[in-house]
N, C-alpha and C. Protein backbone atom coordinates (compact mmCIF):
# COMPACT_ATOMS: atom_id res chain seq x y z
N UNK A 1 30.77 92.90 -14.05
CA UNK A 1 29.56 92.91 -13.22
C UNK A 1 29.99 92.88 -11.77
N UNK A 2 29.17 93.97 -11.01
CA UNK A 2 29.68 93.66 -9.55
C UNK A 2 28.54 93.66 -8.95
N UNK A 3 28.80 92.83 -7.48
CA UNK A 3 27.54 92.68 -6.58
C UNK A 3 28.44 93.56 -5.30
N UNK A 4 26.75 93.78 -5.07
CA UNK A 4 26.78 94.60 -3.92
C UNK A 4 26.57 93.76 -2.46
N UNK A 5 26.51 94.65 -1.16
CA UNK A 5 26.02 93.17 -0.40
C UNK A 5 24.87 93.18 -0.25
N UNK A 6 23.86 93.88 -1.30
CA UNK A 6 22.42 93.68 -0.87
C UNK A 6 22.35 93.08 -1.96
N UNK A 7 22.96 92.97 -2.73
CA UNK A 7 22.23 91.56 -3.64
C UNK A 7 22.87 90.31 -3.62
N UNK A 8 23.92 89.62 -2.59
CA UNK A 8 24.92 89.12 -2.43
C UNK A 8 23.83 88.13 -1.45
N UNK A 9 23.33 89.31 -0.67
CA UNK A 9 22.48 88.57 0.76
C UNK A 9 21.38 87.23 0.32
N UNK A 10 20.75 88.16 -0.95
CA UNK A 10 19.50 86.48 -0.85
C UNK A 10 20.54 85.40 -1.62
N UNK A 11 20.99 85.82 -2.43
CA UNK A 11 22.06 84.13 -3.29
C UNK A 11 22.62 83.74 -1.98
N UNK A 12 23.21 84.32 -0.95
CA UNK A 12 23.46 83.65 -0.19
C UNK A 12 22.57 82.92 0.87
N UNK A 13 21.44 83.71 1.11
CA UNK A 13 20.38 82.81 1.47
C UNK A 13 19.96 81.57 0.97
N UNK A 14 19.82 81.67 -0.56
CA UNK A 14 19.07 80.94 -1.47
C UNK A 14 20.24 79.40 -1.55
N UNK A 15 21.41 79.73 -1.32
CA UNK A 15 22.94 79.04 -1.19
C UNK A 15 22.49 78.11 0.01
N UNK A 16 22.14 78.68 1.31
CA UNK A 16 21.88 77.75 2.36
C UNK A 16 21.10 77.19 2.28
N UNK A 17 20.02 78.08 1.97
CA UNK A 17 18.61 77.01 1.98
C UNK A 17 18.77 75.65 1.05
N UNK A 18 19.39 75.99 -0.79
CA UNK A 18 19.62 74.47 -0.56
C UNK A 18 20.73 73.57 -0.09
N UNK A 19 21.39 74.10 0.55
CA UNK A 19 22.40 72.91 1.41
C UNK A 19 21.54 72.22 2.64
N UNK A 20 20.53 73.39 3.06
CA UNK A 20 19.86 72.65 4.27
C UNK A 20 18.86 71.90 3.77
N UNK A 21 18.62 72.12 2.06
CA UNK A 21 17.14 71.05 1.75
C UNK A 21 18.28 69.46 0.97
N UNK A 22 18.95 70.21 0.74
CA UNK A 22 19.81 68.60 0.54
C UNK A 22 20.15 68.06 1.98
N UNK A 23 20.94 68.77 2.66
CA UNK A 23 20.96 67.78 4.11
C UNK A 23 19.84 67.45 4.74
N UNK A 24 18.55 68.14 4.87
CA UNK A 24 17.49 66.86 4.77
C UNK A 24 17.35 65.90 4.11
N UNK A 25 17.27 66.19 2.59
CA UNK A 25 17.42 64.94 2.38
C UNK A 25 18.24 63.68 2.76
N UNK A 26 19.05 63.84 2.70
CA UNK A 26 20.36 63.28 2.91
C UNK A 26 20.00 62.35 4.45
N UNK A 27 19.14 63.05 5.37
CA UNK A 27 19.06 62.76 6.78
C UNK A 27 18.17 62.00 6.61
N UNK A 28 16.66 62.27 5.22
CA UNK A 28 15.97 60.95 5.61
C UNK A 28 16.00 59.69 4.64
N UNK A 29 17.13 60.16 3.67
CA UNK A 29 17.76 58.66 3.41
C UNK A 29 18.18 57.84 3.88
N UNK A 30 19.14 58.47 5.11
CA UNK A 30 19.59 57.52 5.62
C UNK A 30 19.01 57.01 6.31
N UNK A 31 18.19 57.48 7.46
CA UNK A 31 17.32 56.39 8.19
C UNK A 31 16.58 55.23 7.54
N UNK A 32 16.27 55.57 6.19
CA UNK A 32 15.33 55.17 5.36
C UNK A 32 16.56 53.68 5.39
N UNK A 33 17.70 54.13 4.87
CA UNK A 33 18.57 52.98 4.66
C UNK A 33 18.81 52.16 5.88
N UNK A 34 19.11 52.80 6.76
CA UNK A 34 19.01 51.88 8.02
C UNK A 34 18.50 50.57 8.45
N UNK A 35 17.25 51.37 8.90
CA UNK A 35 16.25 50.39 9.05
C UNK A 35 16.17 49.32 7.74
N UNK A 36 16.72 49.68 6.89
CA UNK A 36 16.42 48.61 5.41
C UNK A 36 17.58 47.62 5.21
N UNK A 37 18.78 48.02 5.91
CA UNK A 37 19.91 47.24 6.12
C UNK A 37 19.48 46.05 7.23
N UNK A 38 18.75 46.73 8.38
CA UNK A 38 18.87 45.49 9.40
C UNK A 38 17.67 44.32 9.01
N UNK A 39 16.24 45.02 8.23
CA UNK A 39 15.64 44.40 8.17
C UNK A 39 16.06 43.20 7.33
N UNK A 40 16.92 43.67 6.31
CA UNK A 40 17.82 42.67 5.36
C UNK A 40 18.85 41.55 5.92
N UNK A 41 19.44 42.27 7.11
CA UNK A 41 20.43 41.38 7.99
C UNK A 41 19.40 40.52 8.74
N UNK A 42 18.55 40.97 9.56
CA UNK A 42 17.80 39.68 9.87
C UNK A 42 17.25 38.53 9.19
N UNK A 43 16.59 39.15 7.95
CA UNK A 43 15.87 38.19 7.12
C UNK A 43 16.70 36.93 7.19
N UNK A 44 18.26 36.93 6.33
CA UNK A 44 18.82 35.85 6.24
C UNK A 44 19.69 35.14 7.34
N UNK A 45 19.38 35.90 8.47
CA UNK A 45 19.84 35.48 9.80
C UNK A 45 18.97 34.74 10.34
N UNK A 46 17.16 34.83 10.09
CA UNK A 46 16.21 33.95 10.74
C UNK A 46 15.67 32.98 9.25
N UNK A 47 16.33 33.69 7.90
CA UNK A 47 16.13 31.97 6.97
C UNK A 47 17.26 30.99 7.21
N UNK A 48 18.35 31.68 7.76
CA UNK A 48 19.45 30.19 8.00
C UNK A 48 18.95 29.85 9.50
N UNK A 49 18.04 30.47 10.38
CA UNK A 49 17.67 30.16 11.51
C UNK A 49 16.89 28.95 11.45
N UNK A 50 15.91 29.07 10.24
CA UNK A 50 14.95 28.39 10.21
C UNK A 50 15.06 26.80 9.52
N UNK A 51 16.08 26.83 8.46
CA UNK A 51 16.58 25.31 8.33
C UNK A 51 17.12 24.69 9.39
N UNK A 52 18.08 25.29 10.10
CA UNK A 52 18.91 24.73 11.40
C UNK A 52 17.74 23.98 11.70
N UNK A 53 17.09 24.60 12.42
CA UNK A 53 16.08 23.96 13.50
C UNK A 53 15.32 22.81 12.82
N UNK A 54 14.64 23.21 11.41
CA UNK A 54 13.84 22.05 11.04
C UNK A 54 14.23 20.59 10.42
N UNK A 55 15.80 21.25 9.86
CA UNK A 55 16.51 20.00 9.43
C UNK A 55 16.97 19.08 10.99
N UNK A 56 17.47 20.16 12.20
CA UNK A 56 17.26 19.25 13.43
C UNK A 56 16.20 18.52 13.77
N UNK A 57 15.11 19.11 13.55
CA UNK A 57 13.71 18.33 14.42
C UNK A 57 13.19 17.63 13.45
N UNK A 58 13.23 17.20 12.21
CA UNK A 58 13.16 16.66 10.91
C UNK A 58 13.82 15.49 11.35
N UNK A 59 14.67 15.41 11.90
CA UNK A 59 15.92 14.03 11.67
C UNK A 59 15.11 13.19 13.25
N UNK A 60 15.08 13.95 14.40
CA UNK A 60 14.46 12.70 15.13
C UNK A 60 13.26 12.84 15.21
N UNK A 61 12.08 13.70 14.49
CA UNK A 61 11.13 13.12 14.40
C UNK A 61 10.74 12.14 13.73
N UNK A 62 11.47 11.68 12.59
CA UNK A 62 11.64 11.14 11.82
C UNK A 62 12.28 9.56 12.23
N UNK A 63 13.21 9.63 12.92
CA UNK A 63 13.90 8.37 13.60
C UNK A 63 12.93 7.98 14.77
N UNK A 64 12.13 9.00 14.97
CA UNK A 64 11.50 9.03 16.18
C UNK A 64 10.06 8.28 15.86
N UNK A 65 9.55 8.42 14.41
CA UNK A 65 8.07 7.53 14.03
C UNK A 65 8.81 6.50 13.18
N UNK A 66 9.54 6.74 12.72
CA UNK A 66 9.94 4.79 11.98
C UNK A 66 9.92 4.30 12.46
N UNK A 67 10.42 3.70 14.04
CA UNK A 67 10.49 2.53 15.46
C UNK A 67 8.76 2.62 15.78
N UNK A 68 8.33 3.85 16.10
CA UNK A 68 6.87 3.87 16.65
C UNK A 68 5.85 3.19 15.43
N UNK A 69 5.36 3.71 14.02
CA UNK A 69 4.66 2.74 13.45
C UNK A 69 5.30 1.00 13.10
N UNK A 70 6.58 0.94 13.22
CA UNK A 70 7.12 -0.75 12.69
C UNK A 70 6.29 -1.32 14.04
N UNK A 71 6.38 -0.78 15.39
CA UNK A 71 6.40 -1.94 16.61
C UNK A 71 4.97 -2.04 16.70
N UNK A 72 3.70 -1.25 16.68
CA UNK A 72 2.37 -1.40 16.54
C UNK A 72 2.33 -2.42 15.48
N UNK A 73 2.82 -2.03 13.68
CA UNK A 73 2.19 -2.80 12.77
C UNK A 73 2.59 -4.56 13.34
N UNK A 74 3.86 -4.74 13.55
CA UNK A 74 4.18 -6.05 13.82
C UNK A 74 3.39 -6.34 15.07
N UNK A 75 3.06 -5.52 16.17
CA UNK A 75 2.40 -6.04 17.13
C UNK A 75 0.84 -6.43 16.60
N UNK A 76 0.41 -5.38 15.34
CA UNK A 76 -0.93 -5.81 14.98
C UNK A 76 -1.23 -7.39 13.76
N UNK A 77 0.36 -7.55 13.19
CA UNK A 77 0.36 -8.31 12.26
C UNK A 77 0.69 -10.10 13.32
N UNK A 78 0.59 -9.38 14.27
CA UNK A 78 1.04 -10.39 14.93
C UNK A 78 -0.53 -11.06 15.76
N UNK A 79 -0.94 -10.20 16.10
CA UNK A 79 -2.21 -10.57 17.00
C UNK A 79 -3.25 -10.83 16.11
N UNK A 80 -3.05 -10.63 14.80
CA UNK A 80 -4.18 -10.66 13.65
C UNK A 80 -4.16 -12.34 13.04
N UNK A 81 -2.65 -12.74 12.84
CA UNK A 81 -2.15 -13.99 12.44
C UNK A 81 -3.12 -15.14 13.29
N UNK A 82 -2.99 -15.28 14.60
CA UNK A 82 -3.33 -16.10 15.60
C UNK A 82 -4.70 -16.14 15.59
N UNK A 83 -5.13 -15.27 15.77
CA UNK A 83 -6.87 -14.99 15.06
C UNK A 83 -7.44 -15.61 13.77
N UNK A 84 -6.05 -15.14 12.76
CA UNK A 84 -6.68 -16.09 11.68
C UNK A 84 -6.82 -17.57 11.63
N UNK A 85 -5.31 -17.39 12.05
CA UNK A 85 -5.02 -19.31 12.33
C UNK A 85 -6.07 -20.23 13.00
N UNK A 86 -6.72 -19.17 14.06
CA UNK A 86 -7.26 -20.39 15.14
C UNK A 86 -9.20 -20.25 14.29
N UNK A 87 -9.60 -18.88 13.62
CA UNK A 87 -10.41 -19.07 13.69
C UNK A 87 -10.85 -19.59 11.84
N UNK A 88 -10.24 -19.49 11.10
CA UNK A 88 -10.07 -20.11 10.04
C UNK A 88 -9.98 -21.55 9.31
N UNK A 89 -10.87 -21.66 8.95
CA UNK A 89 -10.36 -23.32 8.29
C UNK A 89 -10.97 -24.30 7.51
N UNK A 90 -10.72 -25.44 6.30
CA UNK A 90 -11.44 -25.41 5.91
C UNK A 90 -12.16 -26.35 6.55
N UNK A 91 -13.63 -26.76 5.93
CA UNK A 91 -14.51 -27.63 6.65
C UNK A 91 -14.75 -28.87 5.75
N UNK A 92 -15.02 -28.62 5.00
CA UNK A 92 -15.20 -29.43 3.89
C UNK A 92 -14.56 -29.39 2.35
N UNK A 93 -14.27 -30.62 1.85
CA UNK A 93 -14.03 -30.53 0.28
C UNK A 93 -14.76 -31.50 -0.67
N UNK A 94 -15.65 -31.38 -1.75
CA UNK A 94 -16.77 -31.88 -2.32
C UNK A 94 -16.33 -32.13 -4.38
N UNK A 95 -15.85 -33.27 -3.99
CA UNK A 95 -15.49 -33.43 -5.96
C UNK A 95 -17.57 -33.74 -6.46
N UNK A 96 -17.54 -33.21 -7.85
CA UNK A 96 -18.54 -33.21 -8.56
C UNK A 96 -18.04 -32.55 -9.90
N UNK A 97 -19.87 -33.13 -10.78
CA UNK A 97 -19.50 -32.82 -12.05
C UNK A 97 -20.28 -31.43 -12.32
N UNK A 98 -21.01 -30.67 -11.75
CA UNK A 98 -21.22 -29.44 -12.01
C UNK A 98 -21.72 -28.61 -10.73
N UNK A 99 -22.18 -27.39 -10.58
CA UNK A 99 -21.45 -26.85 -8.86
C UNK A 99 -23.92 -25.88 -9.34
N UNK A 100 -23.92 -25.74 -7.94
CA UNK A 100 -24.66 -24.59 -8.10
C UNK A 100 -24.55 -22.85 -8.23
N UNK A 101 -25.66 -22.21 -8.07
CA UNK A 101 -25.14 -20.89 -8.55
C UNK A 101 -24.11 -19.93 -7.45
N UNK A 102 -24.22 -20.85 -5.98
CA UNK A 102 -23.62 -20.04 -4.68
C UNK A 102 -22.16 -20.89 -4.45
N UNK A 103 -21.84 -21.74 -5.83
CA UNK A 103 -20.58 -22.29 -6.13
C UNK A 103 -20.61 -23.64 -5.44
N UNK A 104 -21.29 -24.09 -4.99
CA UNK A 104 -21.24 -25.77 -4.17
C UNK A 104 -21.14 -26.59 -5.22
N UNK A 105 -20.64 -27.79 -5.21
CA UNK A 105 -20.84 -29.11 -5.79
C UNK A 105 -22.54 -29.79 -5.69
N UNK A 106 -22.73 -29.78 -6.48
CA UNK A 106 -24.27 -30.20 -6.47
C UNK A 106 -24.60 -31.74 -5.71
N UNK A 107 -23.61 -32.37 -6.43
CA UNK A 107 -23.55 -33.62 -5.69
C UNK A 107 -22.24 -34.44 -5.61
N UNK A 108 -21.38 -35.15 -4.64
CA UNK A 108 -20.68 -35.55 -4.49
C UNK A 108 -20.43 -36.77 -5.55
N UNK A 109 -19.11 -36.56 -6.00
CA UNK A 109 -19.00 -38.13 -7.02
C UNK A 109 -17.81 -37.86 -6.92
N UNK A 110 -17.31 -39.37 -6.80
CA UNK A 110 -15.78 -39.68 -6.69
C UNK A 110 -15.62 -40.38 -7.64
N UNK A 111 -16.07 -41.01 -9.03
CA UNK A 111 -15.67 -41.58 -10.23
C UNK A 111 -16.60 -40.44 -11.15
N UNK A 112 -15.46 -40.63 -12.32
CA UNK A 112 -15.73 -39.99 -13.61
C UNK A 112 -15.61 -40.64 -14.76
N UNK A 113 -16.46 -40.25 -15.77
CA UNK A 113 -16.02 -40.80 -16.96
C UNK A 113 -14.76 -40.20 -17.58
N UNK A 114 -14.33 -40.80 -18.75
CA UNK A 114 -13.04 -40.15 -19.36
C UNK A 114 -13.72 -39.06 -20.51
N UNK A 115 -15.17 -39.00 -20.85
CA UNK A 115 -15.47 -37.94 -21.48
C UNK A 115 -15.82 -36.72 -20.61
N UNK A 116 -15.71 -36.29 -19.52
CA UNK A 116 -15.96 -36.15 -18.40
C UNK A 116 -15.37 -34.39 -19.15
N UNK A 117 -15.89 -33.64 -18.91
CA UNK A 117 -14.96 -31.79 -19.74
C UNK A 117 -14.17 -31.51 -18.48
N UNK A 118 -15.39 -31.29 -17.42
CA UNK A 118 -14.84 -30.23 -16.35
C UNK A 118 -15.27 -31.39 -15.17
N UNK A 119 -14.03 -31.18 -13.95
CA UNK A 119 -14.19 -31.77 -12.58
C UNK A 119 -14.17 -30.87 -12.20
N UNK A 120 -15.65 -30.55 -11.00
CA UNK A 120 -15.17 -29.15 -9.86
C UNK A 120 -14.62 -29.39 -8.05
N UNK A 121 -14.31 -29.06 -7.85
CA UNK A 121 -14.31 -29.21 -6.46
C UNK A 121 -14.39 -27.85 -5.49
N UNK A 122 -15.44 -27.82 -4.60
CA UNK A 122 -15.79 -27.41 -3.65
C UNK A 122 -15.14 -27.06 -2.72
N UNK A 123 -14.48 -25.97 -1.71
CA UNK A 123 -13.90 -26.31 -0.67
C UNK A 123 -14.69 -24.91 0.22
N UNK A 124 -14.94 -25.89 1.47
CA UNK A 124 -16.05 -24.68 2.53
C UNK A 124 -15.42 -24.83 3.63
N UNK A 125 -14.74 -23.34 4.10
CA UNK A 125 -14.79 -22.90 4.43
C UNK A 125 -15.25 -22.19 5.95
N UNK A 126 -15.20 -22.16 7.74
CA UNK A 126 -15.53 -21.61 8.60
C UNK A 126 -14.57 -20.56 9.15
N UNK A 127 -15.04 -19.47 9.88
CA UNK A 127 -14.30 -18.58 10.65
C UNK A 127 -13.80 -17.23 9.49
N UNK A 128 -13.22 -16.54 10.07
CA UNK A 128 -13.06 -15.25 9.15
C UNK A 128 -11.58 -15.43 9.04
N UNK A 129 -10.89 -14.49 7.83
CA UNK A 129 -9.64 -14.06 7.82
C UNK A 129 -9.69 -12.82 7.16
N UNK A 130 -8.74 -11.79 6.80
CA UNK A 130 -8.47 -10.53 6.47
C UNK A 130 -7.94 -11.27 5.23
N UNK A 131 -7.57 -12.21 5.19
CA UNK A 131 -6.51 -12.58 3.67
C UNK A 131 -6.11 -14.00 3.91
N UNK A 132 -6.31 -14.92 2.55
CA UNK A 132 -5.82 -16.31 2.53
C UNK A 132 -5.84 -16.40 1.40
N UNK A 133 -4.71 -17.60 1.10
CA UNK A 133 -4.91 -18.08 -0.39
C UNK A 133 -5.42 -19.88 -0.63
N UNK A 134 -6.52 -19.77 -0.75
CA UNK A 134 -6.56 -21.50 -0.78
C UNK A 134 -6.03 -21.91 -2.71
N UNK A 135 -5.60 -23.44 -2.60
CA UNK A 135 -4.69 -23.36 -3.23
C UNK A 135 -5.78 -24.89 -3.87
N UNK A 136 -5.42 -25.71 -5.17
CA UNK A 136 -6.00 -26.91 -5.41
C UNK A 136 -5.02 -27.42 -6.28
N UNK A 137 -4.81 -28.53 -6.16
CA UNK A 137 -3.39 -28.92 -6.97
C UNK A 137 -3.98 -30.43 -7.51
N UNK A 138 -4.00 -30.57 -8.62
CA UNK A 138 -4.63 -31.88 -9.28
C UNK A 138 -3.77 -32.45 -9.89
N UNK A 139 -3.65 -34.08 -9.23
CA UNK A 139 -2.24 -34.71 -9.71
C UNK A 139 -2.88 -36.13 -10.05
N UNK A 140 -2.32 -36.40 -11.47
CA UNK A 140 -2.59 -37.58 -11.97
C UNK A 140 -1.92 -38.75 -11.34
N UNK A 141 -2.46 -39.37 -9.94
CA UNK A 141 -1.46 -40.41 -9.39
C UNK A 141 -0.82 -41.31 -10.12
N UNK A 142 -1.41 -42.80 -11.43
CA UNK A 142 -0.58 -43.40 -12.00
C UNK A 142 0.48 -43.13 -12.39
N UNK A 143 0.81 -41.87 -13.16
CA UNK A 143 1.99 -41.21 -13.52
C UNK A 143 2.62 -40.30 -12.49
N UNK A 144 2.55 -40.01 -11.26
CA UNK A 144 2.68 -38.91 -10.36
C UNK A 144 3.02 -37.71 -11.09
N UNK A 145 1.69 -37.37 -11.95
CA UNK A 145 2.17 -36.07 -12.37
C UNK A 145 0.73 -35.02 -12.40
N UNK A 146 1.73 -34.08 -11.75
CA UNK A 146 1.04 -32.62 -11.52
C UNK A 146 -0.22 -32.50 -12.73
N UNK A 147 -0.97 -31.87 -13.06
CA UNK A 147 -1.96 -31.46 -13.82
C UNK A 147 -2.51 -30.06 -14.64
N UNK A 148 -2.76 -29.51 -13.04
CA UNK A 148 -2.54 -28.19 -13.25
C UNK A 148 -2.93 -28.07 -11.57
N UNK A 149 -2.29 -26.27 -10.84
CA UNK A 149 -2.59 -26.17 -9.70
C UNK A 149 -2.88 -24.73 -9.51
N UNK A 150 -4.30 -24.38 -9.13
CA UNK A 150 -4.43 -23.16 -9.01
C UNK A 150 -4.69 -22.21 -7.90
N UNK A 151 -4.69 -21.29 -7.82
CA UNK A 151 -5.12 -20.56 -6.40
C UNK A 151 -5.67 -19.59 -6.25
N UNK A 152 -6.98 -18.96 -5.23
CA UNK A 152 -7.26 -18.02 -5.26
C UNK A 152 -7.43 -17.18 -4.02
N UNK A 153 -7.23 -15.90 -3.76
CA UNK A 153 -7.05 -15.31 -2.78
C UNK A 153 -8.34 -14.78 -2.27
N UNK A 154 -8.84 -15.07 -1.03
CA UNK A 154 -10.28 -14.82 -0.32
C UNK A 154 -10.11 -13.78 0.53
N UNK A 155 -11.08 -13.11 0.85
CA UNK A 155 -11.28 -12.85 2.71
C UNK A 155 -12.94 -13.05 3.10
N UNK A 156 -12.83 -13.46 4.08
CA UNK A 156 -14.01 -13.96 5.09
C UNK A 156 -14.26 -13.49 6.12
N UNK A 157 -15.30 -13.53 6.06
CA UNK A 157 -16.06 -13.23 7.97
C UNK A 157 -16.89 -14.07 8.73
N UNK A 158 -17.65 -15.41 7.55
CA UNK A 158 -17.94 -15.72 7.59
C UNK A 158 -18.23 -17.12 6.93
N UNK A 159 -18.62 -18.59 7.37
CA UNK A 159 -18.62 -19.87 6.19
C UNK A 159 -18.57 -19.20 5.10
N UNK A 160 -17.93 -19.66 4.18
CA UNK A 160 -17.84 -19.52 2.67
C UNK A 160 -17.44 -20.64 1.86
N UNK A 161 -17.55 -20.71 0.36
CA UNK A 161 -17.07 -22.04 -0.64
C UNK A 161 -16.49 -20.93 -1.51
N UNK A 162 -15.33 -21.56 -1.62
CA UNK A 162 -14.35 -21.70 -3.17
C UNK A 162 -14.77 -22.71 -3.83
N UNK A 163 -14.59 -22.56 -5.31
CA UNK A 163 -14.86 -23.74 -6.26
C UNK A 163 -13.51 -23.70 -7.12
N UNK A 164 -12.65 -24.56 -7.36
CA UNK A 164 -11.88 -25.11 -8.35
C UNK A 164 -12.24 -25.76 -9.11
N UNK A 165 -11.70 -26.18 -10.20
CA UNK A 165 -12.16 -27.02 -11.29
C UNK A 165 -10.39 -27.34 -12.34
N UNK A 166 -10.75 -28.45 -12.65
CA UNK A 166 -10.05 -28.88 -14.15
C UNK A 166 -10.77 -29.24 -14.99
N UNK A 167 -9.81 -28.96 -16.15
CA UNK A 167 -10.66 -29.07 -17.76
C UNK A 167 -10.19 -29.56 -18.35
N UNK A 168 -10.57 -30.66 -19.39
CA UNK A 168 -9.66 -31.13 -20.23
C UNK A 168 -10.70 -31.43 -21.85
N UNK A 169 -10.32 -30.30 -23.03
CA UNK A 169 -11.20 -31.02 -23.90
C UNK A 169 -11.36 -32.24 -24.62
N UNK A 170 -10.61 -32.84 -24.30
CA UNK A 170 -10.30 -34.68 -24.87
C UNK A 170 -10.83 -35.50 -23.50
N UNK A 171 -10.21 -36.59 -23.71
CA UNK A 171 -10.43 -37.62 -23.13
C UNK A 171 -9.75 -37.44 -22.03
N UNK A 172 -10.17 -38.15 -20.57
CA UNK A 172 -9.22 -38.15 -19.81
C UNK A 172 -8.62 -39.68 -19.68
N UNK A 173 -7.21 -39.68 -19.31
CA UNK A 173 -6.48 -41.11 -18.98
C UNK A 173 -7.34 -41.92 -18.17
N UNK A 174 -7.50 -43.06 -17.91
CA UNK A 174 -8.17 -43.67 -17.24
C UNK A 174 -7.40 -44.04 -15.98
N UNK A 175 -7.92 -43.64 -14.65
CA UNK A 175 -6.72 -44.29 -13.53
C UNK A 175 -7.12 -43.35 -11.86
N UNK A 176 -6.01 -43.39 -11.29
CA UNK A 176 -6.32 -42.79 -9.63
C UNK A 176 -5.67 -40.97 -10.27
N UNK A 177 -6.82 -40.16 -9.35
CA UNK A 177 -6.22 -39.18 -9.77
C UNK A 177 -6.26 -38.41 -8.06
N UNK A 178 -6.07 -37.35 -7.44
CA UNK A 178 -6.06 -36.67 -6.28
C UNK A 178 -6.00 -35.44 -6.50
N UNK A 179 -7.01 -34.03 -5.78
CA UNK A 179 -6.76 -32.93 -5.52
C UNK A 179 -6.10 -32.88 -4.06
N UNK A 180 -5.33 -31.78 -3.40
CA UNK A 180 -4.71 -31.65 -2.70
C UNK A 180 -5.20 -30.27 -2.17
N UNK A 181 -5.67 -29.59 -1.35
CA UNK A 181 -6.10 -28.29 -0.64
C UNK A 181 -5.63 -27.98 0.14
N UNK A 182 -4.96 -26.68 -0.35
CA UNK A 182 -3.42 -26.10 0.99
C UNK A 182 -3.89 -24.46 1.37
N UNK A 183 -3.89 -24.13 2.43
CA UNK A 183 -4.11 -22.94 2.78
C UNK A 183 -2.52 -21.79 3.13
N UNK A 184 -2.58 -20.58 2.30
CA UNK A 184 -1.29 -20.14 2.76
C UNK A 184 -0.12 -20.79 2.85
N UNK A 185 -0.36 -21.99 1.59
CA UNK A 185 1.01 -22.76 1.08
C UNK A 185 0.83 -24.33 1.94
N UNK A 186 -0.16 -24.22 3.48
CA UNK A 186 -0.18 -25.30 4.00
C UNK A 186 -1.26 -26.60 3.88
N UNK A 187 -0.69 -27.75 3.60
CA UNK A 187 -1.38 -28.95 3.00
C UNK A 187 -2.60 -29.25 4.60
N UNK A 188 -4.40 -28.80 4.12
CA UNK A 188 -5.48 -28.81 4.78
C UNK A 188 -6.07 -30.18 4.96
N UNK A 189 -6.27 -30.89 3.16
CA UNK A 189 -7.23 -31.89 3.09
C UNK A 189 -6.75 -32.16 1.46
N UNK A 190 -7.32 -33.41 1.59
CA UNK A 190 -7.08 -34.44 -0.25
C UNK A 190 -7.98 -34.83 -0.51
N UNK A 191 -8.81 -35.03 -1.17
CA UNK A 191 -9.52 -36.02 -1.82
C UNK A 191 -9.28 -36.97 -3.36
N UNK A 192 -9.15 -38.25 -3.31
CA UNK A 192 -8.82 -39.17 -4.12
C UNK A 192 -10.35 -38.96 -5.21
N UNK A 193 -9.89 -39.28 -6.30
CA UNK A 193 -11.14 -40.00 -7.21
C UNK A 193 -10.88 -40.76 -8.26
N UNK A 194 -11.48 -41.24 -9.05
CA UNK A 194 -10.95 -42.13 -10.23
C UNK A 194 -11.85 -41.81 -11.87
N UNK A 195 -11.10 -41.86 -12.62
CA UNK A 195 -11.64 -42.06 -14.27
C UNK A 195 -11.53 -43.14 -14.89
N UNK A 196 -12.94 -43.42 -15.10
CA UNK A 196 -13.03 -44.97 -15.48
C UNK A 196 -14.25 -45.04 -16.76
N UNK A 197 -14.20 -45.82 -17.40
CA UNK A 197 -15.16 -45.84 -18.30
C UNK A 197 -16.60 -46.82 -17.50
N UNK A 198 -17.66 -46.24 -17.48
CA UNK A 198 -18.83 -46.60 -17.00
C UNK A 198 -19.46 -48.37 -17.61
């Protein structure tokens, strides 16, 4: 088979044309790649950008509010204390044998019988606190021994009564007995009474 150069001419046309449709291509791959390389090189150039900085500003903002909330709270735990102290306290403490419904001692009695169930005692209360624990500790004086001692945690704004009590379903010993009323661990007021057979 032989070619002539008139039929030689379009294959050779047809020859360039696709070398020039592949080197287009070729031309807008690569830009294509380009731009796709740097956008890639930045990315992990501004994600290691971006820990740097926040693990920096992380560390003294951080050192920077631990000192700032401790020195307010202690300055507030501090100015709150003195407030409580001065305006807090109790007023009264009331032994009896049964209390009303707003917790008072109905009536004051300092002797009991030994069938006697429950002793309550009263303790009232002036001035406000955010938090206290009044405390009642019942000690059998003849024997100097403890009884039982309990406590309960208040807040106030205003006069108020706690009521304590002991119980005993038997008999009680006959003799000197004392509650003791301590606020926040500190000894307030006592009252003595006695169990005696009538």
């Amino acid at each position: 088979m032989t070619f002539s150069a008139r039929s030689a001419a379009p294959y050779s046309l047809m020859f360039a044309g696709l070398l020039l449709l592949s080197a287009c291509g070729k031309n807008e791959q690569q830009p294509a790649d380009k731009p796709a390389a740097p956008s890639t090189a930045p990315a992990p150039a501004s994600t290691a950008a971006q820990p740097a900085p926040s693990a920096t500003a992380a560390a003294p903002a951080h050192s920077a509010t631990a000192p700032a909330p401790a020195a307010p709270a202690s300055t507030a735990a501090a100015a709150s204390a003195p407030a409580a102290a001065e305006g807090f306290q109790v007023s009264n403490v009331t032994l009896g044998d049964t209390v009303t419904t707003d917790h008072k001692v109905k009536k004051e009695i300092t002797s009991f019988s030994p069938s006697q169930k429950t002793i309550y005692v009263s303790v009232d209360t002036t001035g406000s606190t955010p938090g206290a624990t009044l405390n009642a500790k019942w000690t059998y004086l003849d024997k100097n021994q403890t009884i039982v001692s309990t406590s309960q945690s208040i807040v106030a704004d205003s006069p108020s009564t706690t009521t304590f009590s002991m119980k005993n379903p038997d008999l009680w010993p006959e003799g000197k007995y004392k509650v003791d009323i301590s606020v926040d661990g500190k000894p307030v007021a006592s009252k003595t009474f006695e169990i005696k057979k009538s």
